[in-house]
Protein backbone atom coordinates (compact mmCIF):
# COMPACT_ATOMS: atom_id res chain seq x y z
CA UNK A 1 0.00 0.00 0.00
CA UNK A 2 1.51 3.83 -1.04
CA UNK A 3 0.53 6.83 -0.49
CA UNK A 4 -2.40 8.42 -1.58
CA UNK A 5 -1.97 11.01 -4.73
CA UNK A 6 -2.48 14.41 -3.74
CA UNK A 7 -2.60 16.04 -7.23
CA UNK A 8 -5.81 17.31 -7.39
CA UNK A 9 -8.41 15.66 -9.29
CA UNK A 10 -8.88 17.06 -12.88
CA UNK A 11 -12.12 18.10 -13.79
CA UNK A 12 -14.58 16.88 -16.94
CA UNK A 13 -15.20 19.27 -19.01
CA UNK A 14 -18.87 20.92 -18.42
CA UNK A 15 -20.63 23.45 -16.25
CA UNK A 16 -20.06 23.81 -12.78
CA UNK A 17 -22.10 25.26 -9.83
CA UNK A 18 -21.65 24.37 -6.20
CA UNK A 19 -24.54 23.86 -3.97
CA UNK A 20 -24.17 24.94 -0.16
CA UNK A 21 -26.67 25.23 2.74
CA UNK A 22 -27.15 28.94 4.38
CA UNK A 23 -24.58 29.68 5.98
CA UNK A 24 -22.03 27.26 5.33
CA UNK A 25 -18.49 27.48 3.85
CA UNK A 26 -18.30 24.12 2.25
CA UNK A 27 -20.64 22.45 -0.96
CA UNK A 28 -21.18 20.36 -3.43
CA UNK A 29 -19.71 20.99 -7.24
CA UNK A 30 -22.36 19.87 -9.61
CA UNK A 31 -21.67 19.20 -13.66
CA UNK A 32 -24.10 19.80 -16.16
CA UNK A 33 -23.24 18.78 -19.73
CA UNK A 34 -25.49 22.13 -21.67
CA UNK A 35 -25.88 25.71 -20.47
CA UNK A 36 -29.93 25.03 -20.33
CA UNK A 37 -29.36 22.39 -17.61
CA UNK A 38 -27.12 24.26 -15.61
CA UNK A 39 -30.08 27.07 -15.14
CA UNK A 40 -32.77 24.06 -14.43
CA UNK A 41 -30.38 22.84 -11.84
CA UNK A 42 -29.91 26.77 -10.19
CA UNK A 43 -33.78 26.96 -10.20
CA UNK A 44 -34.05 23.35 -8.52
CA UNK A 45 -31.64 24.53 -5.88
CA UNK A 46 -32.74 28.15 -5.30
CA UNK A 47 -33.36 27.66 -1.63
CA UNK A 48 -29.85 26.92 -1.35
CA UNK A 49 -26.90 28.79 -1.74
CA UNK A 50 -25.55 28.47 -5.36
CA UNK A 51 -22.27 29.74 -6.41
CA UNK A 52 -21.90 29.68 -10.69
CA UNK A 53 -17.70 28.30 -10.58
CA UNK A 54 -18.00 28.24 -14.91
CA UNK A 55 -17.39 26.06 -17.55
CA UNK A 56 -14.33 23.76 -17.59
CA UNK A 57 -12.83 23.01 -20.66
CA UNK A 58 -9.83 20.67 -21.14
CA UNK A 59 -9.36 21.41 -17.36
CA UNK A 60 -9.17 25.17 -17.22
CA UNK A 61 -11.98 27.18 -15.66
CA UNK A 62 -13.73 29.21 -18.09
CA UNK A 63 -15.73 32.32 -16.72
CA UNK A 64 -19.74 32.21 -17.94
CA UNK A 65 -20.30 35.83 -19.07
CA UNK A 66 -23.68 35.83 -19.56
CA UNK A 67 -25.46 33.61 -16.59
């Protein structure tokens, strides 16, 4: 048995959001595949904090400029 890797996981490529309760510094990151099911997902989880983190793409983080 070695060590564990601590290179951070890359991500797929996608949309990202991460879901938190109120008031809480941690979350979930969530991956939608299209634009339209990244904005179903924020209105599913709109009693929830949402943070928008942006579109990965061949694992670089891509601002969303109009979300």
């Amino acid at each position: 048995m070695g060590r564990p890797s601590t290179k951070p996981k890359d991500l797929r490529d996608g949309f990202y959001i991460e879901v938190r309760n109120k008031n809480q510094r941690t979350g979930v990151k969530i991956r939608r595949d299209t634009k339209e099911q990244l904005k179903l997902a924020i209105e599913e989880y709109k009693n929830k904090d949402v943070v928008i983190l942006g579109k990965s793409k061949n694992g670089k983080m891509i601002a969303i400029p109009d979300l």
